[in-house]
N, C-alpha and C. Protein backbone atom coordinates (compact mmCIF):
# COMPACT_ATOMS: atom_id res chain seq x y z
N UNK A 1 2.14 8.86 -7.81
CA UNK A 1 1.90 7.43 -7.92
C UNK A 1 0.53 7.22 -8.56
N UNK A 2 0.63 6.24 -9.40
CA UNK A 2 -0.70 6.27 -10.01
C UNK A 2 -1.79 5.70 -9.08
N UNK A 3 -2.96 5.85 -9.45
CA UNK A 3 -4.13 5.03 -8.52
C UNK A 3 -4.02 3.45 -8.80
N UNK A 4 -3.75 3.11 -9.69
CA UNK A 4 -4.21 1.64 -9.33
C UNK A 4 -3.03 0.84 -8.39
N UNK A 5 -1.85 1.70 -8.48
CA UNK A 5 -0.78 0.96 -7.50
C UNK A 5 -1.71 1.43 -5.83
N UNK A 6 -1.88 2.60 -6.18
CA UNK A 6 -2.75 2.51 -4.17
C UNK A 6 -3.63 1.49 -4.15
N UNK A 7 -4.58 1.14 -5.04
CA UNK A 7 -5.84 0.29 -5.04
C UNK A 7 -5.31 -1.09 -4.54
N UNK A 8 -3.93 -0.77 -5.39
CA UNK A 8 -3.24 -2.66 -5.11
C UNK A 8 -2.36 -2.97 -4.16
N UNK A 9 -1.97 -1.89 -3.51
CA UNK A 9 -1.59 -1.36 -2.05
C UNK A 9 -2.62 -1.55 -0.88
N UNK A 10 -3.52 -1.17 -1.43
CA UNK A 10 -4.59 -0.93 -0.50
C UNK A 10 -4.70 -3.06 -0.37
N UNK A 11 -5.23 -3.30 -1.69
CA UNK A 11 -5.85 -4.92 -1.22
C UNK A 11 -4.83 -5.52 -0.91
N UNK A 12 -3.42 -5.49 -0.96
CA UNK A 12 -2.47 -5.99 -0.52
C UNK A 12 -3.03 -6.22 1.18
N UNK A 13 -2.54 -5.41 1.24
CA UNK A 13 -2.36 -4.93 3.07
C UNK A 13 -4.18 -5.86 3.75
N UNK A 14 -4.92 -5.01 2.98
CA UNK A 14 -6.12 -5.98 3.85
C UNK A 14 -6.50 -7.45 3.45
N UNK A 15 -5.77 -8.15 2.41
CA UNK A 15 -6.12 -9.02 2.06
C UNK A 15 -4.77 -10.07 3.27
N UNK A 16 -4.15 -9.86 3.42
CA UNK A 16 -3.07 -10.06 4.52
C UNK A 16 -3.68 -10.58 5.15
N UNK A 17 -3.14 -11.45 5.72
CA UNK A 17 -3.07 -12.07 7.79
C UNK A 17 -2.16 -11.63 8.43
N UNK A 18 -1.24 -11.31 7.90
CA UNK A 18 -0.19 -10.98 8.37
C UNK A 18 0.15 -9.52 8.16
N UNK A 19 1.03 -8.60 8.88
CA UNK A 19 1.53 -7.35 8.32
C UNK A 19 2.66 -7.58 7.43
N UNK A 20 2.60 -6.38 6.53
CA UNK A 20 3.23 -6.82 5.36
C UNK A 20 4.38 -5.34 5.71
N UNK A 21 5.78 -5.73 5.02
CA UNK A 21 6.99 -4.93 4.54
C UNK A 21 6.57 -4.47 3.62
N UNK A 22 7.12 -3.03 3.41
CA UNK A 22 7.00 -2.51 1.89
C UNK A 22 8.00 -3.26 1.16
N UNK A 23 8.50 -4.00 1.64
CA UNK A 23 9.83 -4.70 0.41
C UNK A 23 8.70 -5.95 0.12
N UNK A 24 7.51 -6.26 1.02
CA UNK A 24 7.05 -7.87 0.21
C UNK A 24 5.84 -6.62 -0.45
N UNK A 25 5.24 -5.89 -0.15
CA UNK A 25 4.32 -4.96 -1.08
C UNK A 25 5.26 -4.70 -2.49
N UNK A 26 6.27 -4.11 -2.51
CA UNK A 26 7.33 -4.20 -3.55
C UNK A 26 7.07 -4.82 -4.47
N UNK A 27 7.82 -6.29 -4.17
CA UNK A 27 7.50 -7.46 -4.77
C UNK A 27 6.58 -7.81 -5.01
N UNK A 28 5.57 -7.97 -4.41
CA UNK A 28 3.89 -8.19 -4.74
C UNK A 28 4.07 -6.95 -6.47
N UNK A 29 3.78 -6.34 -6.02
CA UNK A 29 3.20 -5.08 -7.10
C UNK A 29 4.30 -5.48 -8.77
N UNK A 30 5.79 -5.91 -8.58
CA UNK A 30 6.61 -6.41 -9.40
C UNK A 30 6.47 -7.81 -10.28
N UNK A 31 5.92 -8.43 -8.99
CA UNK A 31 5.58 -10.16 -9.67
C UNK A 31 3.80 -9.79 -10.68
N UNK A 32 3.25 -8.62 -10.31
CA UNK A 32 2.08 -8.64 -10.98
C UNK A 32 2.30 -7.59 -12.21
N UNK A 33 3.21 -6.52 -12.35
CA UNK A 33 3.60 -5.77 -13.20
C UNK A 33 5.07 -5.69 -14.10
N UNK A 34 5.59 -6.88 -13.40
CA UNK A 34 7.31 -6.93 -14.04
C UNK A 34 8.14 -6.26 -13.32
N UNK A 35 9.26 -6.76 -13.54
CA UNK A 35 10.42 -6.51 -12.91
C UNK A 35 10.84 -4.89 -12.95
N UNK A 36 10.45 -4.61 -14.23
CA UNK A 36 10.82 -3.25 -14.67
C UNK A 36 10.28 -1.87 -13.93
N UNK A 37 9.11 -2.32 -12.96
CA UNK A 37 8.48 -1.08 -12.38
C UNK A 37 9.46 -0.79 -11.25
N UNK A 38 9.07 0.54 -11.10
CA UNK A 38 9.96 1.66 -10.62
C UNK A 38 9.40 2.08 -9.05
N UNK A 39 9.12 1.40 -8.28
CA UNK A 39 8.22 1.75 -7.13
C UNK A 39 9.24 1.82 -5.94
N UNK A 40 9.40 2.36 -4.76
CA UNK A 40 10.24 2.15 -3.80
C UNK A 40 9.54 2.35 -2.23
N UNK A 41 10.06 2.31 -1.42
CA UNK A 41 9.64 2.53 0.13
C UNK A 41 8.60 3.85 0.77
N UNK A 42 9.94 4.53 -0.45
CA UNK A 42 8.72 5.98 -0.02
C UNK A 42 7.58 6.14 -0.66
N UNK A 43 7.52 5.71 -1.86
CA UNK A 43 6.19 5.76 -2.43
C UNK A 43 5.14 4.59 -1.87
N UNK A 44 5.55 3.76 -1.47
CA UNK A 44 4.42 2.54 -0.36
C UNK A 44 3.87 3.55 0.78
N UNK A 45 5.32 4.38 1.71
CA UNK A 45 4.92 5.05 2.56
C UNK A 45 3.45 6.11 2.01
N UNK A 46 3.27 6.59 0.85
CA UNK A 46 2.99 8.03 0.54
C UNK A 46 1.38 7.17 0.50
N UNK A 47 1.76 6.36 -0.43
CA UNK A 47 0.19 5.74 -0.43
C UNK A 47 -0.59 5.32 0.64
N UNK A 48 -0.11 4.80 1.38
CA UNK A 48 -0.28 4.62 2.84
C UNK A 48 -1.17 5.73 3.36
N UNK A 49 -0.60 6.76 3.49
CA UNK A 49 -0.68 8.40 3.85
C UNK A 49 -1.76 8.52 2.73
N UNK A 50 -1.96 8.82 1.64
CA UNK A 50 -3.06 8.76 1.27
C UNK A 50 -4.10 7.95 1.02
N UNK A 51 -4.27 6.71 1.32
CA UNK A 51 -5.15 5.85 2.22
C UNK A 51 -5.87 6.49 3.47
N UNK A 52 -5.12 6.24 4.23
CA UNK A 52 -5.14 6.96 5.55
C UNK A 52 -5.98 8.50 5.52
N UNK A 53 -5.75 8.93 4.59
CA UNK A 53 -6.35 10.57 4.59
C UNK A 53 -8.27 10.47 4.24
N UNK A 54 -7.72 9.41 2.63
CA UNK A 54 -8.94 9.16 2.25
C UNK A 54 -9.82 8.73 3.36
N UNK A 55 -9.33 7.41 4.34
CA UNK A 55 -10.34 6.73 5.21
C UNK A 55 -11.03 8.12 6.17
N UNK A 56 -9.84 8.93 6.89
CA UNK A 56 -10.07 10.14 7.27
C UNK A 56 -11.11 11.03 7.51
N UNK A 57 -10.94 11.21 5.81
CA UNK A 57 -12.09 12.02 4.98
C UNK A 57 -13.85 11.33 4.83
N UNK A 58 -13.62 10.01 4.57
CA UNK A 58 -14.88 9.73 4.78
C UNK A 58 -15.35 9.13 6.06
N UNK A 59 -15.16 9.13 6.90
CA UNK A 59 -15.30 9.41 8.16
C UNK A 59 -15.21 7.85 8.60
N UNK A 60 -14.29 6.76 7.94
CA UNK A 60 -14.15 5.12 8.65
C UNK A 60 -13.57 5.13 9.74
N UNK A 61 -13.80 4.19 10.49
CA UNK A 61 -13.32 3.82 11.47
C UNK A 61 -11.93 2.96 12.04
N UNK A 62 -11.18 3.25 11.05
CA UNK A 62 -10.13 2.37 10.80
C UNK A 62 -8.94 2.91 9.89
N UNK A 63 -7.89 2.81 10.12
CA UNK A 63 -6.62 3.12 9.38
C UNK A 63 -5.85 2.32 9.33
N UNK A 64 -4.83 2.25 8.67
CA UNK A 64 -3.28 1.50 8.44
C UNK A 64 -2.72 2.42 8.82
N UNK A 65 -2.33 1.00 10.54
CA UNK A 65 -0.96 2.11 11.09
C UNK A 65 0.39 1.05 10.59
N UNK A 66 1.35 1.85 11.29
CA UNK A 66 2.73 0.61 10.81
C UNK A 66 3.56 -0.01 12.74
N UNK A 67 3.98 -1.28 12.07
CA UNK A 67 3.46 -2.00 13.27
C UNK A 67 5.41 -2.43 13.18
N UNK A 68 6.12 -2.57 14.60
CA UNK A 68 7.47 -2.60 14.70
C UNK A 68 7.78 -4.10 14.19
């Protein structure tokens, strides 16, 4: 997955009030790049996961967990 879809993953999610579906992240990332992009569930999941690693790694205090 390229970086700027995590980057826009990433401000998705914290720019939120709300928790977000990977189907409205989906759409988000589609209405800003066209219909034509190729993105799906597991790749939201993966970025996620590497979010998460990155925060990890630099030692924040905070992650994206996923919420029922």
């Amino acid at each position: 997955m390229d970086n700027t879809y995590i980057s826009i993953i990433e401000a998705l999610i914290f720019a939120s009030d709300d928790s977000l579906a990977a189907d409205e992240i989906i759409r988000a990332i589609k209405e800003i790049d066209g219909e034509d992009v190729e993105i799906n569930k597991q790749e939201i999941e993966n970025a996620v996961e590497i979010l998460n690693n990155a925060y990890n790694q630099n030692g924040n205090s905070f992650r994206i967990i996923r919420v029922a």
